[in-house]
C-alpha atoms as a PDB file:
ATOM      1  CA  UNK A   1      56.539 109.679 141.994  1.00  0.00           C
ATOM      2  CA  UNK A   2      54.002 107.997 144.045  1.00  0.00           C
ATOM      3  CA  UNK A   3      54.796 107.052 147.914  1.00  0.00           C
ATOM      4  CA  UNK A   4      54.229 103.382 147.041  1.00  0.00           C
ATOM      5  CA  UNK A   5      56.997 103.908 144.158  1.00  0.00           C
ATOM      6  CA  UNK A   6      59.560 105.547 146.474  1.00  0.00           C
ATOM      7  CA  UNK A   7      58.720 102.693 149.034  1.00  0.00           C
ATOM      8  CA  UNK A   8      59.658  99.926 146.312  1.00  0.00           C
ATOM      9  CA  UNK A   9      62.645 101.888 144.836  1.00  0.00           C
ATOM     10  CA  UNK A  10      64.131 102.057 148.550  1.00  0.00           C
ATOM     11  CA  UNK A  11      63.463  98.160 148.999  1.00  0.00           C
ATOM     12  CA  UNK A  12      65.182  97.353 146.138  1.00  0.00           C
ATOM     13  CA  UNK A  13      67.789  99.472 146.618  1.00  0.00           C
ATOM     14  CA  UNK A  14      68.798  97.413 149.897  1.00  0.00           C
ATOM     15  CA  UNK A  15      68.519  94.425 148.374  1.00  0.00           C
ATOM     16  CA  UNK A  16      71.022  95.649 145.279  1.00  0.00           C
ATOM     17  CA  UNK A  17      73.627  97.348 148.030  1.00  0.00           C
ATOM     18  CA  UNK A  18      73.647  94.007 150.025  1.00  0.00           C
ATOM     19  CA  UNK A  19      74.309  92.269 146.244  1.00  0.00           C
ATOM     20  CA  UNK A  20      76.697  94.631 145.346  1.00  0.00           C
ATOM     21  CA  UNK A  21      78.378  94.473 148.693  1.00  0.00           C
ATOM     22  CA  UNK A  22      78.445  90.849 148.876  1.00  0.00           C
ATOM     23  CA  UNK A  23      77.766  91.556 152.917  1.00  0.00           C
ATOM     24  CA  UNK A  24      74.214  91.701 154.233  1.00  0.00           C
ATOM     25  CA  UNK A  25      75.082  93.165 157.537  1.00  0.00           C
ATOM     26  CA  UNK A  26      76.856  96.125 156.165  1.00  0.00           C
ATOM     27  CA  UNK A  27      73.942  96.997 153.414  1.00  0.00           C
ATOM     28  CA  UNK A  28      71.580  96.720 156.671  1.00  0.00           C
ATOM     29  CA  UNK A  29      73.912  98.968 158.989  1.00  0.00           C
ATOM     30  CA  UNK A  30      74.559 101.272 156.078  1.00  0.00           C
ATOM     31  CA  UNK A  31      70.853 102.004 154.869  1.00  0.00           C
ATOM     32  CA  UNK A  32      69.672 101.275 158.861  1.00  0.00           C
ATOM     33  CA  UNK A  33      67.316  98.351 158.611  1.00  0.00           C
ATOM     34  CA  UNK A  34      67.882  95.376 160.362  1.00  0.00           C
ATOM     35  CA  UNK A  35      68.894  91.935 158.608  1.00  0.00           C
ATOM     36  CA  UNK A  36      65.736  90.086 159.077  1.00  0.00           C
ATOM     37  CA  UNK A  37      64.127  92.698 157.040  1.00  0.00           C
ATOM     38  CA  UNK A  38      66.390  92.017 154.339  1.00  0.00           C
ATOM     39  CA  UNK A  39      65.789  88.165 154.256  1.00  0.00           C
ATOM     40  CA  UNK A  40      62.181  89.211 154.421  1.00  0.00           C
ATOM     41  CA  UNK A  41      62.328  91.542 151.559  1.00  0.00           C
ATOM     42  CA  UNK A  42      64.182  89.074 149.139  1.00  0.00           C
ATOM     43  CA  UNK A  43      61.505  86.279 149.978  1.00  0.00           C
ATOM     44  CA  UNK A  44      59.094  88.844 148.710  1.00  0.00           C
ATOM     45  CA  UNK A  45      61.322  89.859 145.707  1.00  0.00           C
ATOM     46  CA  UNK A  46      61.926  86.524 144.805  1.00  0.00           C
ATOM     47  CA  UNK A  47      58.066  85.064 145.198  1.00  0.00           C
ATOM     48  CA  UNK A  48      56.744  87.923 142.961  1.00  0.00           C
ATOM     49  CA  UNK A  49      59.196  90.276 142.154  1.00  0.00           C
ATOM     50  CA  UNK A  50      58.922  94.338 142.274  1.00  0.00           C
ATOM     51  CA  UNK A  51      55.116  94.034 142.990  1.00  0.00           C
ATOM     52  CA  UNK A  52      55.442  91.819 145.923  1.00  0.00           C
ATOM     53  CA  UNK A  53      57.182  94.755 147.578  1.00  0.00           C
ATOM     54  CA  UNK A  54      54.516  97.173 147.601  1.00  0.00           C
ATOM     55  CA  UNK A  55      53.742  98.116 151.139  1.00  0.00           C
ATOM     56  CA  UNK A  56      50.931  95.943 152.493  1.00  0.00           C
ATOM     57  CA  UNK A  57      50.060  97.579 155.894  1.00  0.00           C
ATOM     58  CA  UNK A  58      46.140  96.622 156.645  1.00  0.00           C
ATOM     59  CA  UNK A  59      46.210  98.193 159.749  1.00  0.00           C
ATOM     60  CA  UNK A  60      42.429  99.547 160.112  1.00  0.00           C
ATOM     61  CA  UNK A  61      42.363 103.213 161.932  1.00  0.00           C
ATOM     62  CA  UNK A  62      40.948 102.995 165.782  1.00  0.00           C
ATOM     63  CA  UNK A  63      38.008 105.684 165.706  1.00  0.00           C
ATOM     64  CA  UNK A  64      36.574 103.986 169.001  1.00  0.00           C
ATOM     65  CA  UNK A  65      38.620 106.693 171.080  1.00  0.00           C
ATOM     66  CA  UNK A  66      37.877 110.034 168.721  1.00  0.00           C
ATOM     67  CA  UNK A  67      35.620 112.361 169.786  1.00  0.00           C
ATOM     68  CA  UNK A  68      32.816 113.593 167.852  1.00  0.00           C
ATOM     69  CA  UNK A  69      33.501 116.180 164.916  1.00  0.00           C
ATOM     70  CA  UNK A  70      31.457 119.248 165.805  1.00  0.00           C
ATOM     71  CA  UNK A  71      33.131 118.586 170.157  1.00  0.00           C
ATOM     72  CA  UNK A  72      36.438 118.628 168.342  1.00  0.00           C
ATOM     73  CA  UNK A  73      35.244 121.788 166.130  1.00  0.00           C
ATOM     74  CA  UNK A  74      34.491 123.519 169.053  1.00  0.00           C
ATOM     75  CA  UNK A  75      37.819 122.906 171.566  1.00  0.00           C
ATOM     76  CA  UNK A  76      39.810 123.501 169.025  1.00  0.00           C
ATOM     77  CA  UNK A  77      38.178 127.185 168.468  1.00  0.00           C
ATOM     78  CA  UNK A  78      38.126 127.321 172.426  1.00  0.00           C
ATOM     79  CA  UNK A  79      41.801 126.808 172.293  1.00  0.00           C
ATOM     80  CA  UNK A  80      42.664 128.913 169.650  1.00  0.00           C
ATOM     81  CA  UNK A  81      40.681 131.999 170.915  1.00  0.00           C
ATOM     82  CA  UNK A  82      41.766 131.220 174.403  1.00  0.00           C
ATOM     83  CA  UNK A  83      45.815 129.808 173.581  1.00  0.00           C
ATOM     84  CA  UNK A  84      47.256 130.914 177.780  1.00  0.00           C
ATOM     85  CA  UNK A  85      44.618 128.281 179.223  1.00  0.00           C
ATOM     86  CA  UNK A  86      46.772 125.512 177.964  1.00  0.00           C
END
């Protein structure tokens, strides 16, 4: 089973304990996510169904503060061969 799989199953699972329930608040407190996220995930569910809830994090990674591979290479030797210096 694929993460985005697992992430769908657990979205819909809220949404079906808060049905089931017929309380929104106590699916939220029970599964620990907070009742806008609920409303947010049935807009989604209800626009386009299972595929709508697909995780859609764009977040682009910040390499502006990594160092360069072969610096890194080398620290990480330094502090393996030398692991008291801290």
């Amino acid at each position: 089973m694929s993460l985005e799989t697992k992430v769908i199953k657990s979205r819909l699972g809220l949404l079906n304990l808060a049905e089931e329930l017929g309380n929104v608040s106590r699916a939220c407190k029970y599964l620990g996510y907070g009742r806008e996220t609920l409303f947010r995930y049935k807009d989604l569910f209800a626009e386009g169904g299972q595929e709508a809830l697909k995780d859609t994090n764009c977040r682009v990674p910040n390499v502006k503060n990594r160092i360069e591979p072969h610096i890194e290479e080398r620290v990480v030797a330094f502090a393996i061969k030398f692991p008291a210096f801290g």
